[in-house]
Protein backbone atom coordinates (compact mmCIF):
# COMPACT_ATOMS: atom_id res chain seq x y z
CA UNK A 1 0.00 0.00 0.00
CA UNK A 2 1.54 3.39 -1.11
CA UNK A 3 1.47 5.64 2.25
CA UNK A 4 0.64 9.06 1.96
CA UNK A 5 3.24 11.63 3.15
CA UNK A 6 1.69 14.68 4.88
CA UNK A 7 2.88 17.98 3.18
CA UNK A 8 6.06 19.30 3.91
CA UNK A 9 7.07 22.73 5.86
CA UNK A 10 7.80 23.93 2.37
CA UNK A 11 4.60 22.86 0.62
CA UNK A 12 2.26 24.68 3.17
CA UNK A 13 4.36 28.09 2.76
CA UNK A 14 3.25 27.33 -1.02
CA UNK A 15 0.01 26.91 -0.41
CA UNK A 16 -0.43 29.82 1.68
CA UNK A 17 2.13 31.90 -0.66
CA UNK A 18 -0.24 31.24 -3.58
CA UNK A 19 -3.78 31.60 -1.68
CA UNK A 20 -2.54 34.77 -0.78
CA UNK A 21 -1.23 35.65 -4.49
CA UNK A 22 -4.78 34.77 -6.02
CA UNK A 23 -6.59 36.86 -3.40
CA UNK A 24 -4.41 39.60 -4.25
CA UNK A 25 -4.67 39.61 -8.17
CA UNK A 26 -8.69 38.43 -8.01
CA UNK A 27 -8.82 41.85 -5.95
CA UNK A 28 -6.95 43.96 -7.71
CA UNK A 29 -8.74 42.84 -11.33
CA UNK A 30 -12.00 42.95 -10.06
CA UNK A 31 -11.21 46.33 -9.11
CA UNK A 32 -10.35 47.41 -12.75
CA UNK A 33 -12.35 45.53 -14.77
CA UNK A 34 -15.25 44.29 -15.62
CA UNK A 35 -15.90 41.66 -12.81
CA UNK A 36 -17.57 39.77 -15.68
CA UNK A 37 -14.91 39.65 -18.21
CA UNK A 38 -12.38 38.53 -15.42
CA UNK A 39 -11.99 35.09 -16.06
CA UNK A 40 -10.09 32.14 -13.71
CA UNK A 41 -7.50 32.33 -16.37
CA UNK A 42 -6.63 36.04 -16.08
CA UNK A 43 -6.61 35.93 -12.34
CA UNK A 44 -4.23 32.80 -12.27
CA UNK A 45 -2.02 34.50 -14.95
CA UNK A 46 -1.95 37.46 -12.73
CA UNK A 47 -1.21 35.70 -9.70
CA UNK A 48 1.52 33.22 -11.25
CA UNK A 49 -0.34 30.06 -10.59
CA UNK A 50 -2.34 27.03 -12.03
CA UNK A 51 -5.48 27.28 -13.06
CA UNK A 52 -5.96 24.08 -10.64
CA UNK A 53 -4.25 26.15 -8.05
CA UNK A 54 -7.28 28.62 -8.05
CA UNK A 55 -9.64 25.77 -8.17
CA UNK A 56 -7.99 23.84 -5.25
CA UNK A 57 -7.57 26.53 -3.08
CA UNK A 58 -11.43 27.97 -3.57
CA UNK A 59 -13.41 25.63 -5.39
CA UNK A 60 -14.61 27.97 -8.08
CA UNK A 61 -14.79 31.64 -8.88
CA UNK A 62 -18.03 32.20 -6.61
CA UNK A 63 -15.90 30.34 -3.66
CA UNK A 64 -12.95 33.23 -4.43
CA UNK A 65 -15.43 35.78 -4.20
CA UNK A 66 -17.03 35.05 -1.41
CA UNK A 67 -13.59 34.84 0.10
CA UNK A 68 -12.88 38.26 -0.78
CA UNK A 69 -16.40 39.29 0.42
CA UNK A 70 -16.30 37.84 3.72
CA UNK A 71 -13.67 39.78 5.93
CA UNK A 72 -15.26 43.03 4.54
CA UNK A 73 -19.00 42.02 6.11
CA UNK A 74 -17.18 40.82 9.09
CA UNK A 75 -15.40 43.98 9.75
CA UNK A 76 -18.97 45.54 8.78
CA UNK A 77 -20.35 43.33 11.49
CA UNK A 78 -18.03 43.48 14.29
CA UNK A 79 -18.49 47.30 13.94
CA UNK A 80 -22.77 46.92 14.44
CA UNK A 81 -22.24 44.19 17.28
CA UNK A 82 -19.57 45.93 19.00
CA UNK A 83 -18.03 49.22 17.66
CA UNK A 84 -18.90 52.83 18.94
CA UNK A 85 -22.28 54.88 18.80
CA UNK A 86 -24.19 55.46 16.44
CA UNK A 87 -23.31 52.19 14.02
CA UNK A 88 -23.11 50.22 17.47
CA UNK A 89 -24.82 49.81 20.43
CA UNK A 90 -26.06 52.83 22.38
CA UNK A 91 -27.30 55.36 19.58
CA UNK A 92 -31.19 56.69 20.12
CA UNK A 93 -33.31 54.46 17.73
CA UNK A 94 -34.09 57.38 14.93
CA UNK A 95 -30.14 57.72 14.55
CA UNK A 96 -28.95 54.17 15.35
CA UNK A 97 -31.60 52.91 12.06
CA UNK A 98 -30.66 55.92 9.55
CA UNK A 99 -26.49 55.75 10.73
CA UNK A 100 -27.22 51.42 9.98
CA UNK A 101 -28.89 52.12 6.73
CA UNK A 102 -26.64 54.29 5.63
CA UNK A 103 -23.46 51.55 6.32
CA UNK A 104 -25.22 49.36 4.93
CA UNK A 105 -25.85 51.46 1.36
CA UNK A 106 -22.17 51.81 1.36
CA UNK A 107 -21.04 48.54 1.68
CA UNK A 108 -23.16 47.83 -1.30
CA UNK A 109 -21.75 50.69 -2.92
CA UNK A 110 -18.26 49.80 -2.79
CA UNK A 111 -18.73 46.21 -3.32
CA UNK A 112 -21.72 45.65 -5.62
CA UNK A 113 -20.03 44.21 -8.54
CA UNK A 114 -18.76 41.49 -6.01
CA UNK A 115 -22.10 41.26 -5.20
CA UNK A 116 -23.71 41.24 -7.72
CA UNK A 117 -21.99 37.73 -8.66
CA UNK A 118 -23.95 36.20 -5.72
CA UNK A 119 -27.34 37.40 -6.58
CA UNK A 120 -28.20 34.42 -8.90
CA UNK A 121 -26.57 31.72 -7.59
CA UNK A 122 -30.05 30.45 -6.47
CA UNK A 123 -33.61 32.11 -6.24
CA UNK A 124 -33.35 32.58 -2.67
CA UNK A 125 -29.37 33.20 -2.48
CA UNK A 126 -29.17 37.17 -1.86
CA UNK A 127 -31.47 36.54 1.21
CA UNK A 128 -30.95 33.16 2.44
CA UNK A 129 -26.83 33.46 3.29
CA UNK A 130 -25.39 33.97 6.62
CA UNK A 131 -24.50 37.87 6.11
CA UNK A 132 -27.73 38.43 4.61
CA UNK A 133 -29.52 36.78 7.40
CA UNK A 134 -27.83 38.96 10.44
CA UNK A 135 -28.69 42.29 7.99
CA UNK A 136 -31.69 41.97 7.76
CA UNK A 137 -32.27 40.95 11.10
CA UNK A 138 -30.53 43.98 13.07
CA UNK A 139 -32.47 46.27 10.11
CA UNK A 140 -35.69 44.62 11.88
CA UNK A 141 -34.84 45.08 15.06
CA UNK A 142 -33.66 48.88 14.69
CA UNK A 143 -36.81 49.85 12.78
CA UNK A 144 -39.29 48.09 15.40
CA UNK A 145 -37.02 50.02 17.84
CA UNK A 146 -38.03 53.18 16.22
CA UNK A 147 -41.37 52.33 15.31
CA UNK A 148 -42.94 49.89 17.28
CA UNK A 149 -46.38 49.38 15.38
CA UNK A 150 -44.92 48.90 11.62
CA UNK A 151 -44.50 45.26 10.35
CA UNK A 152 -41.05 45.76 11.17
CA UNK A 153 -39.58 42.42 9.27
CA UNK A 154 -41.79 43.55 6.27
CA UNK A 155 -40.02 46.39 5.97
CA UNK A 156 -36.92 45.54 6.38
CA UNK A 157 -37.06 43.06 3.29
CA UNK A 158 -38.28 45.59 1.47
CA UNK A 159 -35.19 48.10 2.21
CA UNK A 160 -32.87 45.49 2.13
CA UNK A 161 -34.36 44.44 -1.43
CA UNK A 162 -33.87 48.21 -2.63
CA UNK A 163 -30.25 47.60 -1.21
CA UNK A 164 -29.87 45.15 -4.20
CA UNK A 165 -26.80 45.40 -6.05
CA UNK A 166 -28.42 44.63 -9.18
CA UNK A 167 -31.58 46.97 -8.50
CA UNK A 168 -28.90 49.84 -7.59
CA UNK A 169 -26.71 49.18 -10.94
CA UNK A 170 -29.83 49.46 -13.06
CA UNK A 171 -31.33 52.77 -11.71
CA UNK A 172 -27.58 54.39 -11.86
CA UNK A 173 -27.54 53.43 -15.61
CA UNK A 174 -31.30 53.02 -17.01
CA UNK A 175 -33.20 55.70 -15.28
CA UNK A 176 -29.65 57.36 -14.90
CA UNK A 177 -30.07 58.47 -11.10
CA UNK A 178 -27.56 59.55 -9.10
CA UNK A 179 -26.16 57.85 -5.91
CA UNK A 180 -27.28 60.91 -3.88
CA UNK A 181 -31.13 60.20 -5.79
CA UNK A 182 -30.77 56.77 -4.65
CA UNK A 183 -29.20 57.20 -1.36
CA UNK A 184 -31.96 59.67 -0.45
CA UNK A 185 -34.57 56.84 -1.17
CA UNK A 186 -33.78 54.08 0.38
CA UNK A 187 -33.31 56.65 3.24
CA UNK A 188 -36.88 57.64 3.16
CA UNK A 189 -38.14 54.33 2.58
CA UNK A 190 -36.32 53.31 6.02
CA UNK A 191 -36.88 55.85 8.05
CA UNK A 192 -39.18 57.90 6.58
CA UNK A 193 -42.16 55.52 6.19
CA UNK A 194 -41.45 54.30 9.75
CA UNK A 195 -42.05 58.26 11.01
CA UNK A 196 -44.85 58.48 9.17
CA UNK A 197 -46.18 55.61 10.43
CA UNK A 198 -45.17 56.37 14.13
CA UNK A 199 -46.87 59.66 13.59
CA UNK A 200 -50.43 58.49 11.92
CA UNK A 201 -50.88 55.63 14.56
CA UNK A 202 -49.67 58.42 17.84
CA UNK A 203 -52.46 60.32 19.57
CA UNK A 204 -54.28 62.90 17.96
CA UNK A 205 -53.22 66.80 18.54
């Protein structure tokens, strides 16, 4: 029977050498290009690997995007749980839901072509993940906070549906709005409906 030597000292620096090599180039060319157009071939050539390399490091190109996804949401995370006022704990509930929304917009911003690639990996996949699952959870819990008597959950898939990568790449280039246009939306859709709410449901002047 042919045993099976455990890698050496110097084959585990490789394999960490070259994870880290095809996180940097998948970064760097999904930066510049077309996150479409970047193919496991480009980002292999850029990183000096195998094409095998990529694929037994990551599994496929949605496994190295999530990768690259992941410690950005975490950092986004760890800064709701745990970071200061108003993103974390403590804020009043008007400020703590508009300051979340608004973190949450540009995340989406800055990563939506990332994104984007995880939108149609199944008909439930933008909502169903782990990361989607906590957002939209804190977004219910900070709008009942500031409105009590709204369907708080309800709402909250509908923000976090307008937060759609692929709904916020088609109104910047169909309908041609701006980010501020968009941005000042989803704001009102957030917090705005939940005041308005608040208001027609409080005690008559």
């Amino acid at each position: 029977m042919e045993t099976i030597m455990p890698p050496t000292k110097k084959a585990r620096a490789d394999a960490t050498r070259n994870r880290a090599a095809i996180l940097a180039a998948a970064t760097s060319l999904f930066a510049r290009e077309d996150i479409s157009t970047v193919s496991v071939q480009d980002i292999a050539q850029a990183a000096g690997v195998s094409k095998a390399a990529i694929f037994r490091h990551f599994r496929d190109r949605s496994g190295l995007i999530q990768e690259i996804l992941e410690p950005r949401a975490a950092q986004l995370r760890e800064a709701v749980e745990s970071g200061p006022p108003p993103l974390g704990p403590g804020a009043p509930p008007a400020e703590a839901l508009a300051t979340y929304v608004e973190a949450l917009l540009d995340f989406v911003w800055r990563n939506r072509a990332l994104i984007r690639a995880f939108e149609y990996l199944g008909p439930d996949a933008y909502y169903a993940n782990d990361a989607s699952r906590f957002w939209i959870a804190e977004l219910t819990r900070r709008l009942a906070a500031t409105a009590p008597d709204i369907d708080a959950e309800y709402l909250a898939y509908a923000v976090f549906t307008a937060l759609r990568a692929d709904v916020i790449d088609h109104l910047l280039t169909v309908p041609g709005m701006t980010r501020e246009r968009i941005r000042t939306g989803i704001h009102t859709l957030a917090t705005g409906v939940a005041g308005q709410i608040q208001g027609a449901s409080g005690p008559a002047g």
